[in-house]
Protein backbone atom coordinates (compact mmCIF):
# COMPACT_ATOMS: atom_id res chain seq x y z
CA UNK A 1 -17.50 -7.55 60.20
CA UNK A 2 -14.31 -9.41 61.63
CA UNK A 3 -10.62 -9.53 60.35
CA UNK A 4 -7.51 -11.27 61.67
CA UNK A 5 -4.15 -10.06 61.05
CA UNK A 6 -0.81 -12.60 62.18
CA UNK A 7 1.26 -10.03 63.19
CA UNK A 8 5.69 -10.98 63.45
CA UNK A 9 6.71 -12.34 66.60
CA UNK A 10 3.74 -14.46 67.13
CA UNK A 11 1.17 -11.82 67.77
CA UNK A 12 -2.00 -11.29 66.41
CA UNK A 13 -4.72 -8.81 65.89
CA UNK A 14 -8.34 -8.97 65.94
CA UNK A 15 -10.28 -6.53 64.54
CA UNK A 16 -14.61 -5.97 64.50
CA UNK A 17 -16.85 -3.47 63.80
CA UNK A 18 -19.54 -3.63 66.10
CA UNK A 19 -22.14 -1.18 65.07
CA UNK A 20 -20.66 2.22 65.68
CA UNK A 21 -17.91 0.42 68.07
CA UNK A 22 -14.77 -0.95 66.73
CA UNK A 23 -13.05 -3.46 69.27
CA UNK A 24 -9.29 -4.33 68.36
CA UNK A 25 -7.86 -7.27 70.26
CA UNK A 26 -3.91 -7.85 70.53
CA UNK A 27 -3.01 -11.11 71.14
CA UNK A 28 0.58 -13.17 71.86
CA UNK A 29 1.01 -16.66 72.33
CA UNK A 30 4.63 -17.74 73.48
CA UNK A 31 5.98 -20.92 74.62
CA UNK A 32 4.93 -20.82 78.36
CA UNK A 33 2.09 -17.87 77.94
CA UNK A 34 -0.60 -16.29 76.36
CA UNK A 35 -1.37 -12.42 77.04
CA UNK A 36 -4.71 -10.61 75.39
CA UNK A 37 -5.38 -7.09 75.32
CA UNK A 38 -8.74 -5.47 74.24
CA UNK A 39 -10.05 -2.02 73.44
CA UNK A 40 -12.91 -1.01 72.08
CA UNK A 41 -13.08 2.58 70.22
CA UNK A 42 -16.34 4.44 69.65
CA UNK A 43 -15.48 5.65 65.42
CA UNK A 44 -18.39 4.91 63.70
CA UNK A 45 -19.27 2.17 60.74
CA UNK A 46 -16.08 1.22 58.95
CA UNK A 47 -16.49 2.61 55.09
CA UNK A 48 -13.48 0.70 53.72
CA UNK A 49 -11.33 -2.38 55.30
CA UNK A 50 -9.08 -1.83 57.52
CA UNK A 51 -5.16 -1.24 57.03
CA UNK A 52 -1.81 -2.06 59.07
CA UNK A 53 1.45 -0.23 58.02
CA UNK A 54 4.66 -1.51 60.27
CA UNK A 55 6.63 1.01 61.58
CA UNK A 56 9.82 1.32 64.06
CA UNK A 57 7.99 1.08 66.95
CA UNK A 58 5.13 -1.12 66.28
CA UNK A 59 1.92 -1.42 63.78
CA UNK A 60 -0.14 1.24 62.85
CA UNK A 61 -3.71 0.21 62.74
CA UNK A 62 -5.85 2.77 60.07
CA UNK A 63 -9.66 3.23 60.15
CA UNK A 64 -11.61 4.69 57.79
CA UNK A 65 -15.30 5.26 59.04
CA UNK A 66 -18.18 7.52 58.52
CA UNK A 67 -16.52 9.96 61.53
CA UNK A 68 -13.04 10.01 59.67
CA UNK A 69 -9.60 8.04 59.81
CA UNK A 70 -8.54 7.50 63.46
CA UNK A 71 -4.99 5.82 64.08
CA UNK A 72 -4.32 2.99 66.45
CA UNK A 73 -0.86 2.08 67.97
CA UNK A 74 -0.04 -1.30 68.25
CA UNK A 75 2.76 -2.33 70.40
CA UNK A 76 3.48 -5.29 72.83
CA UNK A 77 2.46 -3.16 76.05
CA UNK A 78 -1.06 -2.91 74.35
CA UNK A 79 -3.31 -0.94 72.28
CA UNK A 80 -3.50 2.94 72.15
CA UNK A 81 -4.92 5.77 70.04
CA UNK A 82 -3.58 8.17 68.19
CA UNK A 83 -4.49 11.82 67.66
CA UNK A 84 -3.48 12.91 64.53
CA UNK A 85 -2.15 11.20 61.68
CA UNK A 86 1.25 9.57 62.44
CA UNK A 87 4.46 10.59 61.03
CA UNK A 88 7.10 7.29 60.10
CA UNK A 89 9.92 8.46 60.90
């Protein structure tokens, strides 16, 4: 299972459940250059779809799965997790 999100600025996201390994792929494409980042989280089977929620800094990235939500931080320096559940503030 594979979704693709066109994120603002040019960037997009890449998302795929891969068994129990979810791999979430940031890419940019500017005039001049293209940058990809990939990271692959170990979460477990996705139970619902994935879901993106902008916020000041960046895009939120929210998986449901049979461990649990887990958070991913979106940003153009790359991909990180997130312990917890963020706060928009």
């Amino acid at each position: 299972m594979a979704y693709k999100c066109n994120l603002s600025n040019g960037q997009q996201v890449y998302i795929e459940n891969q068994g129990m390994q979810t791999v979430v792929t940031l890419s940019s494409s500017t005039p001049g250059q293209q940058q990809q980042a990939s990271t692959g989280f170990q979460i477990g089977k996705w139970t619902v779809v994935p879901t993106l929620f902008k916020t000041a800094t960046g895009v939120i990235l929210r998986i449901d799965s049979e461990q649990g939500q887990s958070f991913v931080q979106l940003q153009a320096g790359g991909i990180s997790a997130i312990s917890g559940t963020p706060m928009n503030k």
